[in-house]
C-alpha atoms as a PDB file:
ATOM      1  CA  UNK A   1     -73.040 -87.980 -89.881  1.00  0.00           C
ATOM      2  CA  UNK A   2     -74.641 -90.333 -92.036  1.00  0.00           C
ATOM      3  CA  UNK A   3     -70.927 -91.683 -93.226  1.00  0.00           C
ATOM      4  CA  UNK A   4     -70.266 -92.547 -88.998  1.00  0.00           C
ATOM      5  CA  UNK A   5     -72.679 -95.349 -89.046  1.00  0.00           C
ATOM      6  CA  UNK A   6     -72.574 -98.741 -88.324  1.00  0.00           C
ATOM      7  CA  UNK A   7     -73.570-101.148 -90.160  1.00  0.00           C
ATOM      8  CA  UNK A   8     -75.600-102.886 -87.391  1.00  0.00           C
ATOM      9  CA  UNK A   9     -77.502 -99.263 -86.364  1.00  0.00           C
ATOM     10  CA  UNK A  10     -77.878 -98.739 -91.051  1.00  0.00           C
ATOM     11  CA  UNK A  11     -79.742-102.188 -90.214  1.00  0.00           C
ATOM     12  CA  UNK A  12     -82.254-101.513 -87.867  1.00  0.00           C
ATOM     13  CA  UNK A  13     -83.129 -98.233 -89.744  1.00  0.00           C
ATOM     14  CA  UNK A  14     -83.239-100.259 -93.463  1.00  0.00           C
ATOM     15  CA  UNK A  15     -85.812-103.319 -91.173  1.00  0.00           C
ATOM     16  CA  UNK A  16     -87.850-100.755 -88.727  1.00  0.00           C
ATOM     17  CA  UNK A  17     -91.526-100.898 -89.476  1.00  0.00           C
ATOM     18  CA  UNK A  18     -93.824 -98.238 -87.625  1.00  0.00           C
ATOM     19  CA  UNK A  19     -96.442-100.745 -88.731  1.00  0.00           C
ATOM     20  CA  UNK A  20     -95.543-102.943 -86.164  1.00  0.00           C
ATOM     21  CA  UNK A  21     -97.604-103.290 -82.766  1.00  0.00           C
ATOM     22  CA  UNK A  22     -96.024-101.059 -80.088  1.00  0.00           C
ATOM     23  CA  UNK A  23     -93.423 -99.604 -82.546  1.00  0.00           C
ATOM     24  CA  UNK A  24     -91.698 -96.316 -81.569  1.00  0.00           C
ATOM     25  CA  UNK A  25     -92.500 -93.015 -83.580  1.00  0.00           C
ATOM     26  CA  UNK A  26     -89.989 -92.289 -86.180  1.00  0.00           C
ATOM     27  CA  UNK A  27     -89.008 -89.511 -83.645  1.00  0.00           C
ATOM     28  CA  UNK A  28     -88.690 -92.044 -81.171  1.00  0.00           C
ATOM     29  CA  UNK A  29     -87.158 -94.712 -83.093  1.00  0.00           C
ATOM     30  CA  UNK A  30     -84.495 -91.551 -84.245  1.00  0.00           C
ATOM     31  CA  UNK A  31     -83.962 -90.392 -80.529  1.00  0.00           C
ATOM     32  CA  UNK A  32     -83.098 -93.785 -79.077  1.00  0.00           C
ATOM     33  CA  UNK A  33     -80.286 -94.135 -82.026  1.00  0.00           C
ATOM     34  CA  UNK A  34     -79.125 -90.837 -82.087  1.00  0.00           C
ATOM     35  CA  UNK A  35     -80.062 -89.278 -85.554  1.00  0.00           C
ATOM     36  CA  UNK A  36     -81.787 -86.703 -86.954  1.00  0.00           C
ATOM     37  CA  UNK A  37     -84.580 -87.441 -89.159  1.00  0.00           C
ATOM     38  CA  UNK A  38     -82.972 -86.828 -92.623  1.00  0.00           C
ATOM     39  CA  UNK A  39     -80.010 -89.254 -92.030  1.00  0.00           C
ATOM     40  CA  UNK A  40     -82.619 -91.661 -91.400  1.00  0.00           C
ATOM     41  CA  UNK A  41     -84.550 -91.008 -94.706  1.00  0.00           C
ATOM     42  CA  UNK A  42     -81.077 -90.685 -95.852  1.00  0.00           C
ATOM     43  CA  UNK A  43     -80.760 -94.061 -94.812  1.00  0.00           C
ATOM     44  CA  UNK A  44     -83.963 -95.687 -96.166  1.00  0.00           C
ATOM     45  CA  UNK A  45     -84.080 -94.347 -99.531  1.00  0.00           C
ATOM     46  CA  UNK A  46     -80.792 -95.266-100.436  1.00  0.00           C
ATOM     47  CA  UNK A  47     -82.125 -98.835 -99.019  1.00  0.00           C
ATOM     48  CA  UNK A  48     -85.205 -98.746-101.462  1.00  0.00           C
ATOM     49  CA  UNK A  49     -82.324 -98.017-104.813  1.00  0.00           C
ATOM     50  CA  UNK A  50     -79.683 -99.918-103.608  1.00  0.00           C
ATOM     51  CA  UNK A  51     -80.589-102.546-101.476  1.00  0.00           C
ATOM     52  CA  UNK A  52     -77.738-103.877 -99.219  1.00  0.00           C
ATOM     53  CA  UNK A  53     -75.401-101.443-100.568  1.00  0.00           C
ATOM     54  CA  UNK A  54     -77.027 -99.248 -98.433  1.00  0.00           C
ATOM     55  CA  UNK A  55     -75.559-100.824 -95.096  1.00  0.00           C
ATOM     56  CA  UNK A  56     -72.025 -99.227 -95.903  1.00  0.00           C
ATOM     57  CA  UNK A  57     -71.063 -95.414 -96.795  1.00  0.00           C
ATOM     58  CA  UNK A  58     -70.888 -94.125-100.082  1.00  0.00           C
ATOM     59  CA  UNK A  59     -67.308 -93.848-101.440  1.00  0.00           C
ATOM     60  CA  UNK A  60     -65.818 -90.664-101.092  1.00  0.00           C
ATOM     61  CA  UNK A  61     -63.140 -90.809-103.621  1.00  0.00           C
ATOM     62  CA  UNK A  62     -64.174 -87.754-106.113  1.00  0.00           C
ATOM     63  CA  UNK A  63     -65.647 -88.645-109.789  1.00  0.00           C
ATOM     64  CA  UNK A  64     -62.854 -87.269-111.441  1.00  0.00           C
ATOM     65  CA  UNK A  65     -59.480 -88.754-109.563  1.00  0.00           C
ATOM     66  CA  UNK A  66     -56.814 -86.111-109.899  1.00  0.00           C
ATOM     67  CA  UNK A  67     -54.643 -86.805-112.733  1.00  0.00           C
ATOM     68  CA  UNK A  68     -50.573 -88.032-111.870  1.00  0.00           C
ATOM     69  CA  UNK A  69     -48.565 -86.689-114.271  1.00  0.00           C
ATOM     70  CA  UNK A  70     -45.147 -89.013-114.816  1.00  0.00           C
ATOM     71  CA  UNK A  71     -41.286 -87.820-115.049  1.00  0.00           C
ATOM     72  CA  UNK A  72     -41.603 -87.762-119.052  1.00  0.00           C
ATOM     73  CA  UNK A  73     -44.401 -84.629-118.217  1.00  0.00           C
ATOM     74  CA  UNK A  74     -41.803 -83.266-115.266  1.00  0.00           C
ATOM     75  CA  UNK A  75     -38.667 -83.045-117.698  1.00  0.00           C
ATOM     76  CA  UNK A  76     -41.114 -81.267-120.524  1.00  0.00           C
ATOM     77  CA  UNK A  77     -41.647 -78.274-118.077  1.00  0.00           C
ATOM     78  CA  UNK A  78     -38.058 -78.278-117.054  1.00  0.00           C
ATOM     79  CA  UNK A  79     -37.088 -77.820-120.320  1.00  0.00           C
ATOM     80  CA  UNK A  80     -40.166 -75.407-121.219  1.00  0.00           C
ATOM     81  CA  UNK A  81     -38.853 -73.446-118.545  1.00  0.00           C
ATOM     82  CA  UNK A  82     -34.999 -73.702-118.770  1.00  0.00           C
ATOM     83  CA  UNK A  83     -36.016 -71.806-122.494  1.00  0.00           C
ATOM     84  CA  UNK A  84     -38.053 -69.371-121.638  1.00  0.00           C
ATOM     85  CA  UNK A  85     -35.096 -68.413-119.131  1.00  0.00           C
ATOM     86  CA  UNK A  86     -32.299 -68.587-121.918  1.00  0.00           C
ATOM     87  CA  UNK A  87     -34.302 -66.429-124.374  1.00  0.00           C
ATOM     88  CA  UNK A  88     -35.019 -64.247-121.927  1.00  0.00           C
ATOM     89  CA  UNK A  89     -38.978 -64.288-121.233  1.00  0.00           C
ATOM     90  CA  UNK A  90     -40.902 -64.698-118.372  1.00  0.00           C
ATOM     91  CA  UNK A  91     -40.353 -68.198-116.990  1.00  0.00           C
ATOM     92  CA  UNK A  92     -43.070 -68.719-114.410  1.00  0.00           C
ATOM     93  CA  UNK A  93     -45.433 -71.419-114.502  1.00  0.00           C
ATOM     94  CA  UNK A  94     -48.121 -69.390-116.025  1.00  0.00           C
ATOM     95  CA  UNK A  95     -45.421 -68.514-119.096  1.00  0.00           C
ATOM     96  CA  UNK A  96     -44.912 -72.294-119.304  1.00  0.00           C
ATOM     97  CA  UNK A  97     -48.391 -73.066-118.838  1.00  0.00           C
ATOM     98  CA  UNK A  98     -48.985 -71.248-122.395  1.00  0.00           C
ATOM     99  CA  UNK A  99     -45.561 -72.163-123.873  1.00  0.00           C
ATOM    100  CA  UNK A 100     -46.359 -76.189-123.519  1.00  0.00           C
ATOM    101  CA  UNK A 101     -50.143 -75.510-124.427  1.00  0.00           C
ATOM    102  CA  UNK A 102     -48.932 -74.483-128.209  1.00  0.00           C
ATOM    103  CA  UNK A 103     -47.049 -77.402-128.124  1.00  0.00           C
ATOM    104  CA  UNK A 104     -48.636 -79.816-130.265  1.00  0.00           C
ATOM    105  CA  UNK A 105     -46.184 -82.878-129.278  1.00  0.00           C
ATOM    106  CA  UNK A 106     -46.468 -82.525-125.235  1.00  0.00           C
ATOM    107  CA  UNK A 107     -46.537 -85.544-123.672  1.00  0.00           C
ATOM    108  CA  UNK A 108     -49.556 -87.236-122.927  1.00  0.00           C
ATOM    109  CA  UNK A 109     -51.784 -84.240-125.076  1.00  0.00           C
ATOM    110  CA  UNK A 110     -52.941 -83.408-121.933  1.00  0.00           C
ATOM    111  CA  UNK A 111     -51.231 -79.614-120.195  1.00  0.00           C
ATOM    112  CA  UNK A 112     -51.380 -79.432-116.280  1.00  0.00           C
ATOM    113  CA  UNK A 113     -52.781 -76.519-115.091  1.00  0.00           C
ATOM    114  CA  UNK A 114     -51.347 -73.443-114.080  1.00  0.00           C
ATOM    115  CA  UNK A 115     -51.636 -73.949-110.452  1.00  0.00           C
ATOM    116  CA  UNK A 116     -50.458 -77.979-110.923  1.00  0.00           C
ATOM    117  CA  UNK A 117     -46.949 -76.850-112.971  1.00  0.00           C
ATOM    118  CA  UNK A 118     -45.658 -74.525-110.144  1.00  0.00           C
ATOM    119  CA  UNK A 119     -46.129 -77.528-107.561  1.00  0.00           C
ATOM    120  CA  UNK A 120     -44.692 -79.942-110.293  1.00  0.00           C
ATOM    121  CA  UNK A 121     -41.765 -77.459-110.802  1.00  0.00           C
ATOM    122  CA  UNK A 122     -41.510 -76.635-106.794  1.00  0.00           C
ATOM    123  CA  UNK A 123     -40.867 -80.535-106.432  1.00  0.00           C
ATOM    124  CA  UNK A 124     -37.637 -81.100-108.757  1.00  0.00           C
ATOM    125  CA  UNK A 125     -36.501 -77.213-107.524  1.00  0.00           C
ATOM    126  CA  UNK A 126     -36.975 -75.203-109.943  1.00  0.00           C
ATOM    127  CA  UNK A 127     -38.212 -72.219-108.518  1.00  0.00           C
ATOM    128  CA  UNK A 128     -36.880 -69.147-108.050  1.00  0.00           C
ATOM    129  CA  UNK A 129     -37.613 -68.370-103.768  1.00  0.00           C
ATOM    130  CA  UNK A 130     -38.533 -64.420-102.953  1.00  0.00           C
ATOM    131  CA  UNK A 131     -38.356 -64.426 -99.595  1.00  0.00           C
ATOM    132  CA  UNK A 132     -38.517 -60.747 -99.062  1.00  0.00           C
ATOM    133  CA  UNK A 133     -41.253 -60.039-101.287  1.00  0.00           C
ATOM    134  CA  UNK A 134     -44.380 -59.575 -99.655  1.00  0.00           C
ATOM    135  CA  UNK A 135     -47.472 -61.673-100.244  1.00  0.00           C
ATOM    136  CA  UNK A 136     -49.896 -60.493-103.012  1.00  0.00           C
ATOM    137  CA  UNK A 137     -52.736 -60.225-100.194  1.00  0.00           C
ATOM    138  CA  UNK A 138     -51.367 -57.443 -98.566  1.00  0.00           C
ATOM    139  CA  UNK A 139     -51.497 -55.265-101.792  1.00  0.00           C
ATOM    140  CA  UNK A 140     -54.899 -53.426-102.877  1.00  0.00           C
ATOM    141  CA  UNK A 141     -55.116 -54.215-106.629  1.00  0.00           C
ATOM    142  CA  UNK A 142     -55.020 -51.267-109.023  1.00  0.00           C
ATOM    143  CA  UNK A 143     -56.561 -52.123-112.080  1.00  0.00           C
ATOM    144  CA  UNK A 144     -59.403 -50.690-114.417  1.00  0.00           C
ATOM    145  CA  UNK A 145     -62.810 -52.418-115.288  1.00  0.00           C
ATOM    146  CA  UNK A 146     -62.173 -52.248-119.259  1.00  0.00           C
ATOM    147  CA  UNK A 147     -59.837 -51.696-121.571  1.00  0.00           C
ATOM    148  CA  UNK A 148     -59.197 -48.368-122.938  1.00  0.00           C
ATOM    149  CA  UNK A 149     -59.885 -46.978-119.967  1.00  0.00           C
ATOM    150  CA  UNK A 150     -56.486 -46.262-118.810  1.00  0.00           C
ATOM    151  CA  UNK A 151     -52.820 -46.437-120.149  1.00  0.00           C
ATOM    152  CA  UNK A 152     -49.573 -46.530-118.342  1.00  0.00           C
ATOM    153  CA  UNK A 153     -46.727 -44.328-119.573  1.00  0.00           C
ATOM    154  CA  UNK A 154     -43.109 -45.036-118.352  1.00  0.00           C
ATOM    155  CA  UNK A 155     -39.116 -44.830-119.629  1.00  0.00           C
ATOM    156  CA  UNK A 156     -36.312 -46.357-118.482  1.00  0.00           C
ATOM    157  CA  UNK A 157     -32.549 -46.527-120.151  1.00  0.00           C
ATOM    158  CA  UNK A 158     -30.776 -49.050-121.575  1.00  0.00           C
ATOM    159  CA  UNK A 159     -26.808 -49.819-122.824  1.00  0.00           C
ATOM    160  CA  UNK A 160     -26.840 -51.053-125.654  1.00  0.00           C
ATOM    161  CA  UNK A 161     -24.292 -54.076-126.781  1.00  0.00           C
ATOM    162  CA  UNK A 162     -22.239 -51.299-128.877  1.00  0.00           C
ATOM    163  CA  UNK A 163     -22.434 -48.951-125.650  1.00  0.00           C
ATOM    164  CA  UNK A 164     -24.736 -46.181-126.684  1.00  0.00           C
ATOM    165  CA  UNK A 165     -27.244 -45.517-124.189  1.00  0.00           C
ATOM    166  CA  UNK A 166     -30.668 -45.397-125.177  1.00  0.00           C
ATOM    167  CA  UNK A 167     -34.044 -44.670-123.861  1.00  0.00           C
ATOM    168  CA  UNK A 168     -36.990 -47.449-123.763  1.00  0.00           C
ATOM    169  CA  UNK A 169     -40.444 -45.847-123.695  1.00  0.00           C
ATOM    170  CA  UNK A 170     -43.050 -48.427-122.425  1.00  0.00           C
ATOM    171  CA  UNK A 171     -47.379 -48.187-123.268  1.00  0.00           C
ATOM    172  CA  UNK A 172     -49.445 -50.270-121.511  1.00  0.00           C
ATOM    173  CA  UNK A 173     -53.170 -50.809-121.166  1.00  0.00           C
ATOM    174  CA  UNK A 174     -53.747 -50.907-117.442  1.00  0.00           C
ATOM    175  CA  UNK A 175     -57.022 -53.767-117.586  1.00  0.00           C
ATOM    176  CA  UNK A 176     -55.141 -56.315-120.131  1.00  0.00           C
ATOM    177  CA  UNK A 177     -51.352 -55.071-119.945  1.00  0.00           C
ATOM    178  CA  UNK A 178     -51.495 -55.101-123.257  1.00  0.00           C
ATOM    179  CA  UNK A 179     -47.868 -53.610-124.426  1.00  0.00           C
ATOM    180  CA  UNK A 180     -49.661 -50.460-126.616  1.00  0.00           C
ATOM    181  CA  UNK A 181     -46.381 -48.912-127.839  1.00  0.00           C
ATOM    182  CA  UNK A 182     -42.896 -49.743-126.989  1.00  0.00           C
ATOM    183  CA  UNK A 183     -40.177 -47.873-128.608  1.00  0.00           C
ATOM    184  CA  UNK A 184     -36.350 -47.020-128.281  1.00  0.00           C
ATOM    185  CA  UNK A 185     -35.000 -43.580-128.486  1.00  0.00           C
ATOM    186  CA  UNK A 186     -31.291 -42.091-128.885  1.00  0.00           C
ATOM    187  CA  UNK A 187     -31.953 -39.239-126.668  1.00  0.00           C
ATOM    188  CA  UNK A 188     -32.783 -38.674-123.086  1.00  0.00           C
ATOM    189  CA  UNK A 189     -36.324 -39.089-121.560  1.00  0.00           C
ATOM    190  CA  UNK A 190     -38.239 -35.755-123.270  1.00  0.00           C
ATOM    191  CA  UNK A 191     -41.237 -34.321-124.164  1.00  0.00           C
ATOM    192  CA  UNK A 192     -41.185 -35.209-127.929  1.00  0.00           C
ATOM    193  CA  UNK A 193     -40.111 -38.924-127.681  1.00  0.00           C
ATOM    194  CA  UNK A 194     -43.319 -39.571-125.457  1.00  0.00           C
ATOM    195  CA  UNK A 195     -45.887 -37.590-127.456  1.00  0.00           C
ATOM    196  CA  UNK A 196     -44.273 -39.561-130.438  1.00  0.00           C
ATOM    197  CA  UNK A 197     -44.863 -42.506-128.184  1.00  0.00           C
ATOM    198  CA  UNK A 198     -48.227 -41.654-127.967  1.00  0.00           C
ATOM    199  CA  UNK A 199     -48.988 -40.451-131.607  1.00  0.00           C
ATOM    200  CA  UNK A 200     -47.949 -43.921-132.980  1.00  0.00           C
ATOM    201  CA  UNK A 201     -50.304 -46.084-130.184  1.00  0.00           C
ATOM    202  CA  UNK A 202     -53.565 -43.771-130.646  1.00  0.00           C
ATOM    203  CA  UNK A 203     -53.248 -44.416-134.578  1.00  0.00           C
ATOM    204  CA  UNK A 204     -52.785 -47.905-133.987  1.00  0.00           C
ATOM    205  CA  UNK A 205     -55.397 -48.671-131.278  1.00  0.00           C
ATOM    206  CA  UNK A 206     -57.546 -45.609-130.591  1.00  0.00           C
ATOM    207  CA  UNK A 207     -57.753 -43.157-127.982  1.00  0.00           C
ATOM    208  CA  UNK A 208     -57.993 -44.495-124.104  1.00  0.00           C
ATOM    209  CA  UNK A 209     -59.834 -41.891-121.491  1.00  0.00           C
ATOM    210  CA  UNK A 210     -57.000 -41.581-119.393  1.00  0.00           C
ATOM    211  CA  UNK A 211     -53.414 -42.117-119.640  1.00  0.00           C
ATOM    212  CA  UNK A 212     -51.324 -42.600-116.235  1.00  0.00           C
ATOM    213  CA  UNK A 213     -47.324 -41.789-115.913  1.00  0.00           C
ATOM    214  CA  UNK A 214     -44.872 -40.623-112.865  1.00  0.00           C
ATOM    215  CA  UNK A 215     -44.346 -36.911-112.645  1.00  0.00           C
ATOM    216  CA  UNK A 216     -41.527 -36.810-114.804  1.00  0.00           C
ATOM    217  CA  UNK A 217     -41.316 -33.318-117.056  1.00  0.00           C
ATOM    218  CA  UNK A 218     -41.559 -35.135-120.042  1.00  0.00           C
ATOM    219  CA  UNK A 219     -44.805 -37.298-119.470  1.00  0.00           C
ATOM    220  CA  UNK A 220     -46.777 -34.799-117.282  1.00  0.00           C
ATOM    221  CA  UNK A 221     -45.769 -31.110-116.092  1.00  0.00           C
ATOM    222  CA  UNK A 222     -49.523 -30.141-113.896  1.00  0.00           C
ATOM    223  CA  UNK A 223     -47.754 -30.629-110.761  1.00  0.00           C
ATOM    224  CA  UNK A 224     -45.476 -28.052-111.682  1.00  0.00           C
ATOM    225  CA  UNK A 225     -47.884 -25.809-112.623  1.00  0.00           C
ATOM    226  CA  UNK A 226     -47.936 -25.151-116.263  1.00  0.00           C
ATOM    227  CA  UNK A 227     -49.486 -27.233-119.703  1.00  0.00           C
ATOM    228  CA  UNK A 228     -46.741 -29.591-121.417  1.00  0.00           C
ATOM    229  CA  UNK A 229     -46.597 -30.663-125.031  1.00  0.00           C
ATOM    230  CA  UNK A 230     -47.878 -34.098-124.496  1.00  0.00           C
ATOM    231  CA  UNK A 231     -51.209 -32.878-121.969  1.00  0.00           C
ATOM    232  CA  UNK A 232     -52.403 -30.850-124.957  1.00  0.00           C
ATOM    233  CA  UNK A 233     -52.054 -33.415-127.320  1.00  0.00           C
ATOM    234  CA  UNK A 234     -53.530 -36.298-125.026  1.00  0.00           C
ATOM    235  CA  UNK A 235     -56.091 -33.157-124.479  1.00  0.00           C
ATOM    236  CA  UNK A 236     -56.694 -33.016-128.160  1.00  0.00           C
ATOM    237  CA  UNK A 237     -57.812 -36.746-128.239  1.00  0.00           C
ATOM    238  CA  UNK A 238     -60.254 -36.272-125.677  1.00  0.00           C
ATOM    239  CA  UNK A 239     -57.510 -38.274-122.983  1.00  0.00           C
ATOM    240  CA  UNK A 240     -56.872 -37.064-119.383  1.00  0.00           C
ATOM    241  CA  UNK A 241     -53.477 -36.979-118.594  1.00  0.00           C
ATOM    242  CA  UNK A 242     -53.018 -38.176-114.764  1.00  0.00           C
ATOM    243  CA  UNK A 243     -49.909 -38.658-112.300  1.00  0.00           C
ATOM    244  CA  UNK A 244     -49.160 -41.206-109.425  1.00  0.00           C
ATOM    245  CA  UNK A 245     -48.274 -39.284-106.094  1.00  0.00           C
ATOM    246  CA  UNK A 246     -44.590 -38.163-106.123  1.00  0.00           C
ATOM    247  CA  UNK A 247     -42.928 -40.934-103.974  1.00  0.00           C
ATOM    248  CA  UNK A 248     -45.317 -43.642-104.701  1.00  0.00           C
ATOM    249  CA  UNK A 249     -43.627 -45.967-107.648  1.00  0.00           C
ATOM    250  CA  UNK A 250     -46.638 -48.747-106.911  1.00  0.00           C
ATOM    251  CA  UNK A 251     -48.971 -46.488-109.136  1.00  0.00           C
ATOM    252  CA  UNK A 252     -46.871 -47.281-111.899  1.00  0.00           C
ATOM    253  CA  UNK A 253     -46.490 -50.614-110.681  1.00  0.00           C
ATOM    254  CA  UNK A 254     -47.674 -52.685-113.730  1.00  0.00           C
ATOM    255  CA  UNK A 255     -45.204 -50.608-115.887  1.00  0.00           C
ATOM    256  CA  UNK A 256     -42.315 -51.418-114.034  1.00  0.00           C
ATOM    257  CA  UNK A 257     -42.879 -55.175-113.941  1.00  0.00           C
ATOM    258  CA  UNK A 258     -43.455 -54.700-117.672  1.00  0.00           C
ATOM    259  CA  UNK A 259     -39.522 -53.075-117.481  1.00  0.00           C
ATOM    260  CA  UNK A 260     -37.970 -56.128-115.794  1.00  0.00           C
ATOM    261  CA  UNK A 261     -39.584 -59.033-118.533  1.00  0.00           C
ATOM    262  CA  UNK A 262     -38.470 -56.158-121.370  1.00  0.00           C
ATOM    263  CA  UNK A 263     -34.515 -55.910-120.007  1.00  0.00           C
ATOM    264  CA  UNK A 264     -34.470 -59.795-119.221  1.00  0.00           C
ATOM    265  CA  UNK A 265     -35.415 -59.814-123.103  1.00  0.00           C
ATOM    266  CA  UNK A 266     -32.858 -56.887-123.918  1.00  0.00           C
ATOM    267  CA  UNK A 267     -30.000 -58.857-121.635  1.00  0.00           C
ATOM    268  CA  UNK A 268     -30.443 -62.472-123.097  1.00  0.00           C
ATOM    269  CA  UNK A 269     -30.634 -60.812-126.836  1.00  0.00           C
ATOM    270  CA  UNK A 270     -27.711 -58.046-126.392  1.00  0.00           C
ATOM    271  CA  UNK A 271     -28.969 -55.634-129.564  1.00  0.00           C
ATOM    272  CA  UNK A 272     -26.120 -53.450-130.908  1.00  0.00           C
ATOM    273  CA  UNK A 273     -28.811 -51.133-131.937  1.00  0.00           C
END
């Protein structure tokens, strides 16, 4: 309220002197202007530091003025971004946010932040518009405490340039989406591809508690009723082996984003093998 005041009624509260003969109360002085109490000591102790500044409003402009970032800064995150596209990585402003960062020559030596590059990019266009997809508010997040705690299992196939098809296994811990294990394999999603999957990240990194995949045969069979190869290993390490319910994909739904920034990867490289 304090900010409202006019300079005339910020005088009479910087002269009034309850000393005076037949001067009002402070509560009375405050009634017949209209203020509380604290704008008025508001009002007077700014008077006693600042003398006459005190008859106008502090500025409100913030202590830090939010930085402008030129064309020269624009066209470096066009560019980021254009590359990250061609060479088949993620290409979203966080992914450019740590591309320019390791840049040691980006203009100014100063990078935007994360939230400032997507409405720098949104501005010249370049921004890829989802309409359909829904907002990330109306999903419950899935997602451990710690790492370790739980892996994500998942397969999907891939042509190669030459034309074989082959099989892409994909580990990921579920807290940091840390890629674990990735691995290609000549034949179809089985039993012994994923434990070998499995073997090679637990040597590398250590056993996690549990280890989440789809109901597919060859990552988990206890929904059918008997004991694969993999549960008894994972068992062996002291790992649960869990499913997602049949139907449900979201479960598995950090592993199959994981999928789409692999085959973007795959498609702008074309491997022959």
């Amino acid at each position: 309220m304090s900010n409202s005041l006019s300079p005339q009624t910020r005088a009479a509260i910087m002269n009034y002197d309850p000393t005076q003969p037949h001067a009002l109360s402070i509560f009375g002085f405050c009634r017949s202007l209209k203020i509380s109490r604290s704008v008025f000591y508001k009002i007077r102790g700014r008077a006693v530091h600042e003398a006459a500044a005190a008859l106008h409003p502090r500025s409100r402009a913030p202590n830090v003025p939010a930085r402008r970032f030129g064309q020269v800064v624009v066209n470096e995150l066009v560019k980021i971004r254009k590359q990250l596209k061609s060479d088949g990585w993620d290409y979203g402003p966080r992914s450019v946010y740590y591309e320019a960062a390791m840049d040691d020559g980006f203009p100014g030596g100063k990078v935007p932040s994360v939230a400032t590059i997507a409405r720098l990019l949104a501005s010249v266009g370049q921004v890829d518009a989802s309409p359909k997809k829904r907002p990330k508010s109306s999903y419950i997040p899935f997602v451990r405490a710690t790492v370790m705690s739980l892996w994500q299992l998942d397969a999907f196939e891939y042509r190669l340039a030459g034309g074989q098809v082959v099989t892409v296994y994909q580990l990921l811990d579920d807290a940091s989406r840390y890629d674990v294990g990735s691995d290609a394999y000549s034949r179809h999603e089985n039993s012994t591809d994923a434990k070998d999957v499995l073997e090679r990240a637990i040597a590398a990194c250590g056993a996690p508690r549990e280890v989440l995949s789809d109901n597919s045969l060859a990552f988990n069979q206890l929904r059918a009723g008997t004991i694969g190869s993999v549960e008894i290993f994972l068992a062996s390490k002291g790992t649960m082996p869990i499913s997602g319910l049949p139907g449900k994909p979201t479960t598995q739904g950090k592993n199959e984003r994981s999928h789409q920034t692999l085959i973007r990867f795959l498609d702008a490289d074309r491997p022959a093998t």
